[in-house]
PDB file of N, CA and C in Angstrom:
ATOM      1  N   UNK A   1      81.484 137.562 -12.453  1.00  0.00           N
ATOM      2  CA  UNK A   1      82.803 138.076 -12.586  1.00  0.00           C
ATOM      3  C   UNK A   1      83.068 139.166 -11.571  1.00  0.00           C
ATOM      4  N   UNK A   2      84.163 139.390 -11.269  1.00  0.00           N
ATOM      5  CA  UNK A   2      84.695 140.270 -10.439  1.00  0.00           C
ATOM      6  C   UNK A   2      85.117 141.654 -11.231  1.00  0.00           C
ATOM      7  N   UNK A   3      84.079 142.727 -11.015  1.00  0.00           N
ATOM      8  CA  UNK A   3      84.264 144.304 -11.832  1.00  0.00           C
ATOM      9  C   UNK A   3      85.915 144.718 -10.959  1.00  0.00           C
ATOM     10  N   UNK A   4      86.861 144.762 -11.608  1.00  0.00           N
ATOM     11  CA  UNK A   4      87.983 145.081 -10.630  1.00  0.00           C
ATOM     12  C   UNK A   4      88.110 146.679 -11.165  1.00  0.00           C
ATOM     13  N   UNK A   5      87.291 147.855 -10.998  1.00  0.00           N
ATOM     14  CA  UNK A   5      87.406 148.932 -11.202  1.00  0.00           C
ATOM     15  C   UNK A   5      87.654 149.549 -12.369  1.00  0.00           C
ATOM     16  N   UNK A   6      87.331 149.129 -13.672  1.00  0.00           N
ATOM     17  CA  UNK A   6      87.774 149.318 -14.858  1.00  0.00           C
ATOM     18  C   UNK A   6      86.251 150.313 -15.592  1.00  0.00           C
ATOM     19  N   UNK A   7      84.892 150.333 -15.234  1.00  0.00           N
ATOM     20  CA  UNK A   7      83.898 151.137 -15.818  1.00  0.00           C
ATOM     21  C   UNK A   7      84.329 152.297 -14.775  1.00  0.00           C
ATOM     22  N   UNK A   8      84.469 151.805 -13.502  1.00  0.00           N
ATOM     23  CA  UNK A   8      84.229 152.735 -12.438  1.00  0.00           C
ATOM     24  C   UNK A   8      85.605 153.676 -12.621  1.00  0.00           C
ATOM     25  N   UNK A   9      86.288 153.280 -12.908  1.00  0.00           N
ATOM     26  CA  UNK A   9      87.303 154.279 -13.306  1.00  0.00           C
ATOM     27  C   UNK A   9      87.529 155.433 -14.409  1.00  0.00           C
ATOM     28  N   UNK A  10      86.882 154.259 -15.147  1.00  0.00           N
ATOM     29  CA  UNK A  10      87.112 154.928 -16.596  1.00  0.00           C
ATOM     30  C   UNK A  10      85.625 156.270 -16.601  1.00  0.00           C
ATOM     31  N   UNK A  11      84.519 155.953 -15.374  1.00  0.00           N
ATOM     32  CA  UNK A  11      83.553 157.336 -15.312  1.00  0.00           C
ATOM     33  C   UNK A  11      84.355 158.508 -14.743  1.00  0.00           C
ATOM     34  N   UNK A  12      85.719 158.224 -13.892  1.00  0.00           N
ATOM     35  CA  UNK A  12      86.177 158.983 -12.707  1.00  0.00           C
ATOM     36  C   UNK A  12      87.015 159.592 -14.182  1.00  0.00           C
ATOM     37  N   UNK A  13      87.630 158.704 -14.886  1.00  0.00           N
ATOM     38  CA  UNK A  13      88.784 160.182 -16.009  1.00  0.00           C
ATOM     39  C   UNK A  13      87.896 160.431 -16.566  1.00  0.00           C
ATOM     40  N   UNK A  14      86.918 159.862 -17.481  1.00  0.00           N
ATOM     41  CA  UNK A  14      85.875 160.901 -18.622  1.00  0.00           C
ATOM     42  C   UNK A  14      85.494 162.212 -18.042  1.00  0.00           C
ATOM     43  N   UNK A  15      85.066 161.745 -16.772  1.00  0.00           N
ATOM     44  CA  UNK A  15      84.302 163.921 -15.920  1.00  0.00           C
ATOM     45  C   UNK A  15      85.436 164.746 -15.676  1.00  0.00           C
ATOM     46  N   UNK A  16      86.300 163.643 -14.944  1.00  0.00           N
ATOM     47  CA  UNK A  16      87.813 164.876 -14.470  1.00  0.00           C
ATOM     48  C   UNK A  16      87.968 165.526 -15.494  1.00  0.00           C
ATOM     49  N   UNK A  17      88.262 164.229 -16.236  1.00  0.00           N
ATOM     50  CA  UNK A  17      89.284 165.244 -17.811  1.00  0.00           C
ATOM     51  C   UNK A  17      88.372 166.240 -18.967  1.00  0.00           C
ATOM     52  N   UNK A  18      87.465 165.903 -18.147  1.00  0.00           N
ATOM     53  CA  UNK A  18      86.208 166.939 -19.253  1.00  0.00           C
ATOM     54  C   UNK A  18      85.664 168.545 -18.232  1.00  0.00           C
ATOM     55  N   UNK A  19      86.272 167.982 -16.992  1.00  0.00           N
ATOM     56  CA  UNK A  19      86.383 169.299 -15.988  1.00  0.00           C
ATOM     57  C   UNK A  19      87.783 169.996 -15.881  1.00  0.00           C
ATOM     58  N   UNK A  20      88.631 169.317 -16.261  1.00  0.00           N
ATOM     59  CA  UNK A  20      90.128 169.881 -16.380  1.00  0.00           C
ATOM     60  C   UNK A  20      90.323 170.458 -17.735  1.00  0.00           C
ATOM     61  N   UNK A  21      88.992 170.050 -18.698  1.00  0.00           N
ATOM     62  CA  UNK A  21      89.223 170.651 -20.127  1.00  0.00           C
ATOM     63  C   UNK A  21      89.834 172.491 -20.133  1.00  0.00           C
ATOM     64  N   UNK A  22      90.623 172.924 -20.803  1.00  0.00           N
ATOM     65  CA  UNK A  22      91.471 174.497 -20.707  1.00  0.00           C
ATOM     66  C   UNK A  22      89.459 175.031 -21.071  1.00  0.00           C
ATOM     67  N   UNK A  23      88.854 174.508 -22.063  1.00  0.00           N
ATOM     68  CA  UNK A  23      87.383 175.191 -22.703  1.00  0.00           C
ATOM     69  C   UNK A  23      86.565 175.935 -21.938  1.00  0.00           C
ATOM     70  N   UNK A  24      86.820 175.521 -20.394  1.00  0.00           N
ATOM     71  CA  UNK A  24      86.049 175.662 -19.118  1.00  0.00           C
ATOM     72  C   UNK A  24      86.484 176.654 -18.675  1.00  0.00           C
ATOM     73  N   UNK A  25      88.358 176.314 -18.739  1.00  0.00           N
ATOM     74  CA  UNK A  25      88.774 177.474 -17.858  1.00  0.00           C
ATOM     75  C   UNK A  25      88.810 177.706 -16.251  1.00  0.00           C
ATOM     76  N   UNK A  26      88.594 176.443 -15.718  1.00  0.00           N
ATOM     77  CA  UNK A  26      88.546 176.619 -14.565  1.00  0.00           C
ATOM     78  C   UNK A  26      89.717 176.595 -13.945  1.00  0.00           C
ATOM     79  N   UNK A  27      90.418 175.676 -14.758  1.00  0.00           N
ATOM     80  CA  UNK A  27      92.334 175.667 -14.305  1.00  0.00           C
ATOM     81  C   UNK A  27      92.967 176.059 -15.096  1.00  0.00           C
ATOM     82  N   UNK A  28      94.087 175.933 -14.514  1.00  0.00           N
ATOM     83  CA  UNK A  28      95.429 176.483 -15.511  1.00  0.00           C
ATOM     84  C   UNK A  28      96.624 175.656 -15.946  1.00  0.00           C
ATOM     85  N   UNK A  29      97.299 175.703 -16.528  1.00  0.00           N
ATOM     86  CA  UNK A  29      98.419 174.980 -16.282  1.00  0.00           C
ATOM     87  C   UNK A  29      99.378 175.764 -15.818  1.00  0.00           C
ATOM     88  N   UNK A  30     100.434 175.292 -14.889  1.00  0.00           N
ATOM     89  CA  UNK A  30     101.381 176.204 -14.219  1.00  0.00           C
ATOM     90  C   UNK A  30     102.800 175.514 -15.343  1.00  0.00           C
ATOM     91  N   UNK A  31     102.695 176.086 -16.927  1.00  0.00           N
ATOM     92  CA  UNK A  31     104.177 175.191 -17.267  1.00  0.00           C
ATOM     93  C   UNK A  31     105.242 175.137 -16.738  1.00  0.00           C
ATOM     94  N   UNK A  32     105.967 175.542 -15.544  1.00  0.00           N
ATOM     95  CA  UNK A  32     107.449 175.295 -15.186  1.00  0.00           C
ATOM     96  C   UNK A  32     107.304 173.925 -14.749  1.00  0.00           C
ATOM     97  N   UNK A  33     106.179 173.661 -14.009  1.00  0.00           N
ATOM     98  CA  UNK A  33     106.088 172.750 -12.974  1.00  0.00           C
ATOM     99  C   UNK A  33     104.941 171.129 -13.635  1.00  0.00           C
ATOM    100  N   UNK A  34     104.182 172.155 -14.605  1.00  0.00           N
ATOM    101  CA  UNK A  34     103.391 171.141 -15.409  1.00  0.00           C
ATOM    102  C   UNK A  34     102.208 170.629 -14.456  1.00  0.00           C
ATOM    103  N   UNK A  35     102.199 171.285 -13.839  1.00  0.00           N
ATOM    104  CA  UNK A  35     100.922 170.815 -12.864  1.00  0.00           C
ATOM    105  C   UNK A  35      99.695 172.202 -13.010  1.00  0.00           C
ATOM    106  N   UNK A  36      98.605 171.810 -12.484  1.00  0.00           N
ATOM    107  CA  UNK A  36      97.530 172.587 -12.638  1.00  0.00           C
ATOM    108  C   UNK A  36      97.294 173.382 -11.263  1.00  0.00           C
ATOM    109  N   UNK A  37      96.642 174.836 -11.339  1.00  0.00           N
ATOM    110  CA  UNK A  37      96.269 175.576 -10.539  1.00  0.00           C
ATOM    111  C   UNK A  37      94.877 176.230 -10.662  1.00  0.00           C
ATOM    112  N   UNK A  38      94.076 176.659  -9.658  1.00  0.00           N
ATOM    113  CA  UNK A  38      92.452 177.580 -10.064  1.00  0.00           C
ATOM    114  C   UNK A  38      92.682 178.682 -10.843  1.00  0.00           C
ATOM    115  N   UNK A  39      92.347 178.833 -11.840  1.00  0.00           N
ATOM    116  CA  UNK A  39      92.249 179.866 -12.491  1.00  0.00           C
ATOM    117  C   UNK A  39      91.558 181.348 -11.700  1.00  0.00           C
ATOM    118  N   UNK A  40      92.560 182.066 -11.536  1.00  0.00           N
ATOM    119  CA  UNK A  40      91.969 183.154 -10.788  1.00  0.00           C
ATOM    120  C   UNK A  40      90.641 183.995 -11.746  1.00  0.00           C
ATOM    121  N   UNK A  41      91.094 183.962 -12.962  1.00  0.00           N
ATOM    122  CA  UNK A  41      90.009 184.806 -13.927  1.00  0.00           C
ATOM    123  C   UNK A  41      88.884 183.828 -14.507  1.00  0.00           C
ATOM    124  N   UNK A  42      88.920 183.071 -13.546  1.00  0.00           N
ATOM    125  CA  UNK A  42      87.202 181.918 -14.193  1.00  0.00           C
ATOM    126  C   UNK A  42      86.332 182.722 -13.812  1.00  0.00           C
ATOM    127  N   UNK A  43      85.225 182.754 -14.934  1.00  0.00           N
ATOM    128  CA  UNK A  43      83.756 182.954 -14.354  1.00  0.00           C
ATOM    129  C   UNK A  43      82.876 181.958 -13.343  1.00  0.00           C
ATOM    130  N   UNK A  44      83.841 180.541 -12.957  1.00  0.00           N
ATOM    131  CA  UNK A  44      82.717 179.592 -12.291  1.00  0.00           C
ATOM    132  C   UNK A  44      82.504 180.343 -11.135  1.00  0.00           C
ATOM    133  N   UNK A  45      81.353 180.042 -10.751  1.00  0.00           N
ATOM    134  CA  UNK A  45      80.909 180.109  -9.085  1.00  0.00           C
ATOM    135  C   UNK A  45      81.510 178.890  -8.118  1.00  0.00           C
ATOM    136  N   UNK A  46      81.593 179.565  -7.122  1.00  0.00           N
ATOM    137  CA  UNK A  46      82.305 178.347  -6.228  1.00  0.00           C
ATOM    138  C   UNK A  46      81.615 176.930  -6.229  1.00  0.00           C
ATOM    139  N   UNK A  47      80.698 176.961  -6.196  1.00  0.00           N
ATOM    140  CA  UNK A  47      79.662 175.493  -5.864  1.00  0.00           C
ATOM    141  C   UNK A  47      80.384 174.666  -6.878  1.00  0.00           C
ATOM    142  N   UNK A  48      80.925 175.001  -8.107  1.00  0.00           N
ATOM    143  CA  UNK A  48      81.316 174.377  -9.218  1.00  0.00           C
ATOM    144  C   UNK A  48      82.693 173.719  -8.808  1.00  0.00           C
ATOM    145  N   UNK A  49      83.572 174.807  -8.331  1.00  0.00           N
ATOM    146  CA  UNK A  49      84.606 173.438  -7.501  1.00  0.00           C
ATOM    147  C   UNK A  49      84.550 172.593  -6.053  1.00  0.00           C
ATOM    148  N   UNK A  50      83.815 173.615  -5.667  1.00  0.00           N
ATOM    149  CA  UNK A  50      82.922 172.357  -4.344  1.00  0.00           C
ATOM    150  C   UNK A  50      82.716 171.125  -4.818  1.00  0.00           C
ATOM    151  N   UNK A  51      81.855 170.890  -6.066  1.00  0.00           N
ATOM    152  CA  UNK A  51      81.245 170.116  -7.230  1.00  0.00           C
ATOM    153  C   UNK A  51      82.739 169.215  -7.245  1.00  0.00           C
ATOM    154  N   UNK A  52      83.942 169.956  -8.132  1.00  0.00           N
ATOM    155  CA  UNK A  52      84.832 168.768  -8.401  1.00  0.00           C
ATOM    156  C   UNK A  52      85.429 168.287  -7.038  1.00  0.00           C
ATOM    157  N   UNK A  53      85.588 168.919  -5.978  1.00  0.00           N
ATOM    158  CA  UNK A  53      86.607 168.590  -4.600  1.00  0.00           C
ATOM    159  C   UNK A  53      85.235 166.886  -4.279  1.00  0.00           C
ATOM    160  N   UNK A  54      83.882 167.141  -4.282  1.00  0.00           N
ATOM    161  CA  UNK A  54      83.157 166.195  -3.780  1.00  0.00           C
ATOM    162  C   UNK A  54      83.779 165.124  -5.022  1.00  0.00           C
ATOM    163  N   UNK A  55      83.645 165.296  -6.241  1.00  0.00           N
ATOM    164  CA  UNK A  55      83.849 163.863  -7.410  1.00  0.00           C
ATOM    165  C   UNK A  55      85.613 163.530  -7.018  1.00  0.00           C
ATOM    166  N   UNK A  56      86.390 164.114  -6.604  1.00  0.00           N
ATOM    167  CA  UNK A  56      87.783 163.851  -6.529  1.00  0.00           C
ATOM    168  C   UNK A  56      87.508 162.978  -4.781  1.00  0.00           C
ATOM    169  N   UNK A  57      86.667 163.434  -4.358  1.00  0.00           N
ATOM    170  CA  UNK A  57      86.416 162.753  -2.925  1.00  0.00           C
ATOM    171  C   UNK A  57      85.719 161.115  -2.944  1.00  0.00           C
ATOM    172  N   UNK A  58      84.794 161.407  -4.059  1.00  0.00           N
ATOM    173  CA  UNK A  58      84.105 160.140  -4.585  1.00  0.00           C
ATOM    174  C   UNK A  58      85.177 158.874  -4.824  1.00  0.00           C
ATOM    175  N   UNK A  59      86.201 159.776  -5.626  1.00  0.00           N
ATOM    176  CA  UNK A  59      87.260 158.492  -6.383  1.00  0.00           C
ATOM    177  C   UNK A  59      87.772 158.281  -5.334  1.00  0.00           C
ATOM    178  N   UNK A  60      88.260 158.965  -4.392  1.00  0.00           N
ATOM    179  CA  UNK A  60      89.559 158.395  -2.973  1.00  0.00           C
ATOM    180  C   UNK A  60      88.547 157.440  -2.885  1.00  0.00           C
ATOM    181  N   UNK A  61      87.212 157.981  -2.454  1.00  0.00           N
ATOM    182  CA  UNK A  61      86.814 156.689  -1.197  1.00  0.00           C
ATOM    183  C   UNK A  61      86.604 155.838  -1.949  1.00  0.00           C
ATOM    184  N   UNK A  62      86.434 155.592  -3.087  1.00  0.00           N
ATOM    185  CA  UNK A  62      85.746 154.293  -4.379  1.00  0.00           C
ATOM    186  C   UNK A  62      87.406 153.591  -4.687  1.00  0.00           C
ATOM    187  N   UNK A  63      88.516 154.485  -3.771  1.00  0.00           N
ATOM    188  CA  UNK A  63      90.311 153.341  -4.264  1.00  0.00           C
ATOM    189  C   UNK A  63      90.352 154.318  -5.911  1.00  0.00           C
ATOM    190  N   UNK A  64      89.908 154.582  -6.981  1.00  0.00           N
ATOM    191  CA  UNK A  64      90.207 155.351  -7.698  1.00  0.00           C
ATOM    192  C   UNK A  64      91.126 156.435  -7.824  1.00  0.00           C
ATOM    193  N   UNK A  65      92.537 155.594  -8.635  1.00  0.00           N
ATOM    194  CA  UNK A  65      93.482 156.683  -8.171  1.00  0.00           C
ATOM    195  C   UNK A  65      93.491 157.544  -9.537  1.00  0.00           C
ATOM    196  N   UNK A  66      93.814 158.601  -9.496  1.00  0.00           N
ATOM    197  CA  UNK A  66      93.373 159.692 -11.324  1.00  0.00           C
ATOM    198  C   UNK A  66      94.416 160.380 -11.043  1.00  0.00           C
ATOM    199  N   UNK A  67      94.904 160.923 -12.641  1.00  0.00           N
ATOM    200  CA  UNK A  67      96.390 161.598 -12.524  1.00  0.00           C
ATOM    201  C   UNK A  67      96.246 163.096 -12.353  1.00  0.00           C
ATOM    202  N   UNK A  68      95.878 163.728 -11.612  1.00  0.00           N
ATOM    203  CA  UNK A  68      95.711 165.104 -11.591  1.00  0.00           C
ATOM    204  C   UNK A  68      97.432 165.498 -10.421  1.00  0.00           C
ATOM    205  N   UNK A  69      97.579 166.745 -11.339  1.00  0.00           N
ATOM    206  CA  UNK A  69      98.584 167.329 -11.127  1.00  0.00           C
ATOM    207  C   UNK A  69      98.660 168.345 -10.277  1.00  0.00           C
ATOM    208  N   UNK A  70      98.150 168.329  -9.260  1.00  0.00           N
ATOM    209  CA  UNK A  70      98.122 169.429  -8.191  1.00  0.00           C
ATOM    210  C   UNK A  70      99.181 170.118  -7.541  1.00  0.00           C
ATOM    211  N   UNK A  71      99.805 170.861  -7.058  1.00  0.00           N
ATOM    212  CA  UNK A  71     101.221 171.072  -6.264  1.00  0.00           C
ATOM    213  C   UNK A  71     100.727 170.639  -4.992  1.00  0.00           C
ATOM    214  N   UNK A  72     101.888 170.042  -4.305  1.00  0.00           N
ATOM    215  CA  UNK A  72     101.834 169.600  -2.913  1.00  0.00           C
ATOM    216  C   UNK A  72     101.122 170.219  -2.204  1.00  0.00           C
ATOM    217  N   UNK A  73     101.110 171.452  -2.194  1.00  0.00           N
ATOM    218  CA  UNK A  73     100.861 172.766  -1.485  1.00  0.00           C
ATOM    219  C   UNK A  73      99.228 172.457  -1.191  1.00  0.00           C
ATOM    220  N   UNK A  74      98.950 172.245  -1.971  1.00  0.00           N
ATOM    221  CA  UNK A  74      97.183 172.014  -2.130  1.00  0.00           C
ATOM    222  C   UNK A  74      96.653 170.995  -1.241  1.00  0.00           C
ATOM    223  N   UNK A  75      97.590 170.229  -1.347  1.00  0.00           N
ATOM    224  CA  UNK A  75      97.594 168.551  -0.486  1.00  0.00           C
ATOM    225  C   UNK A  75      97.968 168.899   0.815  1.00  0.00           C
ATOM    226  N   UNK A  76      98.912 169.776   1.321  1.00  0.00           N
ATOM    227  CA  UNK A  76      99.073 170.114   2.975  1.00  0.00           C
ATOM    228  C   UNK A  76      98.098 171.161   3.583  1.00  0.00           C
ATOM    229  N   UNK A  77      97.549 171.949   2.252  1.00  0.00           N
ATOM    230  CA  UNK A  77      96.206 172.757   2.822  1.00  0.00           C
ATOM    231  C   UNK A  77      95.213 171.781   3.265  1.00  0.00           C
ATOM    232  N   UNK A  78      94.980 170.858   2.628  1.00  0.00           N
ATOM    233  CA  UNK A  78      93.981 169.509   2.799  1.00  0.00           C
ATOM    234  C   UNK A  78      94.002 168.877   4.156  1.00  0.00           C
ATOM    235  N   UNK A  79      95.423 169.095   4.512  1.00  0.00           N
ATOM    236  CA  UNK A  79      95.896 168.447   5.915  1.00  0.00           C
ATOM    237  C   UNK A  79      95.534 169.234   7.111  1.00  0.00           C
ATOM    238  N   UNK A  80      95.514 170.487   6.950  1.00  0.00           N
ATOM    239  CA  UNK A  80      95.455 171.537   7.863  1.00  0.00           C
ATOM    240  C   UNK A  80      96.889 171.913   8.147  1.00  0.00           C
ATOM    241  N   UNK A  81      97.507 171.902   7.421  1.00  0.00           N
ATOM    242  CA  UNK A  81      99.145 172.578   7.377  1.00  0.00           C
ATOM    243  C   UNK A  81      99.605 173.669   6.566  1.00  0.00           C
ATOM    244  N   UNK A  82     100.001 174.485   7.324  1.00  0.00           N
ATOM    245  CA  UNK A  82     100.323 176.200   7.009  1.00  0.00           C
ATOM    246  C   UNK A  82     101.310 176.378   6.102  1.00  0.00           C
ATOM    247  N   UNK A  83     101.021 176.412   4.510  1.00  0.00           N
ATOM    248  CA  UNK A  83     101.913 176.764   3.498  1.00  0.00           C
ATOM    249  C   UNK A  83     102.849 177.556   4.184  1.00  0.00           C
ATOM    250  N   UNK A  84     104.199 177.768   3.245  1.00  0.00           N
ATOM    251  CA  UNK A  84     105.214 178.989   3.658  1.00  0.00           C
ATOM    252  C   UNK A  84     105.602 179.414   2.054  1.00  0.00           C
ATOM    253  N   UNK A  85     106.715 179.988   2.657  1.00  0.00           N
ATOM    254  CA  UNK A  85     107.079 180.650   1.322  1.00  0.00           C
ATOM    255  C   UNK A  85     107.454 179.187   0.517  1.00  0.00           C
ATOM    256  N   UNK A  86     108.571 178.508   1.219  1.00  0.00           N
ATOM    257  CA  UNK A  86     109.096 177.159  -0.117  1.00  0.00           C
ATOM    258  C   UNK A  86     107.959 176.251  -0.702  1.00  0.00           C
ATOM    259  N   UNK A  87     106.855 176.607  -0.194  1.00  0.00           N
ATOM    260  CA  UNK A  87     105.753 176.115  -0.798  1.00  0.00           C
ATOM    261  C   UNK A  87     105.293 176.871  -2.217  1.00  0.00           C
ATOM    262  N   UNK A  88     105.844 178.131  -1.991  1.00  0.00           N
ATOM    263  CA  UNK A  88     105.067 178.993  -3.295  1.00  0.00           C
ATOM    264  C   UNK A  88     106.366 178.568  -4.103  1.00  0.00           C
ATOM    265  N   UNK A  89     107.755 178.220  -3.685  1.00  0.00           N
ATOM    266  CA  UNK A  89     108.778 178.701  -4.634  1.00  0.00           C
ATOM    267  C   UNK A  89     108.874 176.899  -5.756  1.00  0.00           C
ATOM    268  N   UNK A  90     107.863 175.658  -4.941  1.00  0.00           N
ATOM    269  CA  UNK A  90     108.026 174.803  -5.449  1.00  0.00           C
ATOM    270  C   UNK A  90     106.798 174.790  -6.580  1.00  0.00           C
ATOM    271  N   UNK A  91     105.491 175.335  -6.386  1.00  0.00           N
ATOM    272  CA  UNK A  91     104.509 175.361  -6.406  1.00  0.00           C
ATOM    273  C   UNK A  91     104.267 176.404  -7.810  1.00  0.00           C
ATOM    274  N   UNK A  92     104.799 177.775  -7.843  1.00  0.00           N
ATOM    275  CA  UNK A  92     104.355 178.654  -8.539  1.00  0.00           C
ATOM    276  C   UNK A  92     106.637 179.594  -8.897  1.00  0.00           C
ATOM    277  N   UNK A  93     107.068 178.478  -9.412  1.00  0.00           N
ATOM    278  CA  UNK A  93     108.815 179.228  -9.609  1.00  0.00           C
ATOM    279  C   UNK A  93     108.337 180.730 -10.487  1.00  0.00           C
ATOM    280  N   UNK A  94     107.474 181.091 -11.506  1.00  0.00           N
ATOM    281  CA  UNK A  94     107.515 182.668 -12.149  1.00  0.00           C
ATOM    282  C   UNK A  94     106.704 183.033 -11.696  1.00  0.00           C
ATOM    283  N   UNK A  95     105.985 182.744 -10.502  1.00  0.00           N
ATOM    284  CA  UNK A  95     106.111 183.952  -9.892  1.00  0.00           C
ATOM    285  C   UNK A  95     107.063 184.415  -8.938  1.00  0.00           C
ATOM    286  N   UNK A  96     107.655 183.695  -8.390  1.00  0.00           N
ATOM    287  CA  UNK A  96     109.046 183.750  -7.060  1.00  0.00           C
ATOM    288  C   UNK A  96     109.553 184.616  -7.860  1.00  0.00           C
ATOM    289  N   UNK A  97     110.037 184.270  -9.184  1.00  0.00           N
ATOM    290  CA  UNK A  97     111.209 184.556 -10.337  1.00  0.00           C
ATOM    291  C   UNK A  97     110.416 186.404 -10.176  1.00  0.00           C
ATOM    292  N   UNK A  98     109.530 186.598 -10.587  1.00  0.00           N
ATOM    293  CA  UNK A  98     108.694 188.093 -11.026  1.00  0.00           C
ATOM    294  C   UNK A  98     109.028 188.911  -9.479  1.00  0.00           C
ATOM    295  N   UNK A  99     108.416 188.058  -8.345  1.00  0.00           N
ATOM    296  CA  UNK A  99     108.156 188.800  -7.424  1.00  0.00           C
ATOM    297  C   UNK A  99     109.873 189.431  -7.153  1.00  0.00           C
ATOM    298  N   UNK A 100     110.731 188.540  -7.352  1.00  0.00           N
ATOM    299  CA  UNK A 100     112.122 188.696  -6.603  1.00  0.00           C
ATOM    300  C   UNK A 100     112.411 189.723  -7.787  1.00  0.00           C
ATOM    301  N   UNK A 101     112.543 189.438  -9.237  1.00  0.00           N
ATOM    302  CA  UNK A 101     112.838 190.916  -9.873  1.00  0.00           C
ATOM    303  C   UNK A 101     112.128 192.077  -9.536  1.00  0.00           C
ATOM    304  N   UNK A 102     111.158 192.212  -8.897  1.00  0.00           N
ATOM    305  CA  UNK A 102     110.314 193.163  -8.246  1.00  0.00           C
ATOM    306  C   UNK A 102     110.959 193.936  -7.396  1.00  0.00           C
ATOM    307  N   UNK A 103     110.734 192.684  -6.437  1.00  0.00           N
ATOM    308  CA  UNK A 103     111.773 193.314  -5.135  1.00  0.00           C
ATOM    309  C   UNK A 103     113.339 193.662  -5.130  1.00  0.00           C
ATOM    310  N   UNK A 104     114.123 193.159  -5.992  1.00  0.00           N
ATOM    311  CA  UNK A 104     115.479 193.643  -6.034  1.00  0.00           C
ATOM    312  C   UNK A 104     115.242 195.209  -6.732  1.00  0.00           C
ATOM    313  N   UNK A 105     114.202 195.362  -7.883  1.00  0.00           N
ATOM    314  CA  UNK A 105     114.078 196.735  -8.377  1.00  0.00           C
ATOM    315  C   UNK A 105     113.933 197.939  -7.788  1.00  0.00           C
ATOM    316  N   UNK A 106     112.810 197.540  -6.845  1.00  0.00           N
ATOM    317  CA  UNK A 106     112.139 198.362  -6.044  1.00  0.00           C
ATOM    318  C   UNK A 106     113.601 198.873  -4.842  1.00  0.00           C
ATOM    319  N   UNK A 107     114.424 197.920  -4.104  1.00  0.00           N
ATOM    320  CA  UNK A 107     114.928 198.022  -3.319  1.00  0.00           C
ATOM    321  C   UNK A 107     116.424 198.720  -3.869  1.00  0.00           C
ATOM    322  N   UNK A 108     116.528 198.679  -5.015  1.00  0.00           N
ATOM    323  CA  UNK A 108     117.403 199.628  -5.675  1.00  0.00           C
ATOM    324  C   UNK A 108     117.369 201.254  -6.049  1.00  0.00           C
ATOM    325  N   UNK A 109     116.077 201.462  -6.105  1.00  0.00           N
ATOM    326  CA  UNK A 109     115.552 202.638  -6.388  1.00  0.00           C
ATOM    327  C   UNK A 109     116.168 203.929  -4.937  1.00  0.00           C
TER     328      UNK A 109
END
């Protein structure tokens, strides 16, 4: 029979989604946008997302496509392309929203 990617897939969501678990803490969810970001306050050591960037590398080259929610932004760093600001404002809207009440405050004072 012809395996048409159905074990091999189903190993690629069991680890993701057990590495994307909130228990870990390694990501976040960004709710405006519903997509995930690195948790700045994880205890992992880097090797640990080295670790997932190689298994997310595994699935490209194995055709394994998995639903992870990344912002674009992450995907043109990948490219070698220089975020800007409309990258943060698509990517991360409360903080734009925080920083700009910031700055209108500050610039009122």
């Amino acid at each position: 029979g012809v395996d048409e990617g159905g074990v091999q897939k189903e190993f690629f969501q069991l680890i993701i989604a057990e590495l994307f678990n909130p228990n870990y803490a390694m990501f976040v969810d960004i709710e405006d946008t519903r997509q995930v970001w690195f948790n700045a306050q994880s205890f992992e050591v880097d090797h640990n997302y080295k670790l997932i960037g190689m298994l997310l590398g595994l699935a490209v080259y194995n055709n394994v496509i998995l639903a992870i929610r990344f912002p674009t932004v992450l995907y043109q760093k990948l490219m070698g392309e220089a975020p800007d600001i409309r990258d943060l404002i698509q990517s991360h809207p409360s903080w734009v929203r925080v920083c700009s009440s910031c700055w209108i405050t500050l610039t009122q004072m």
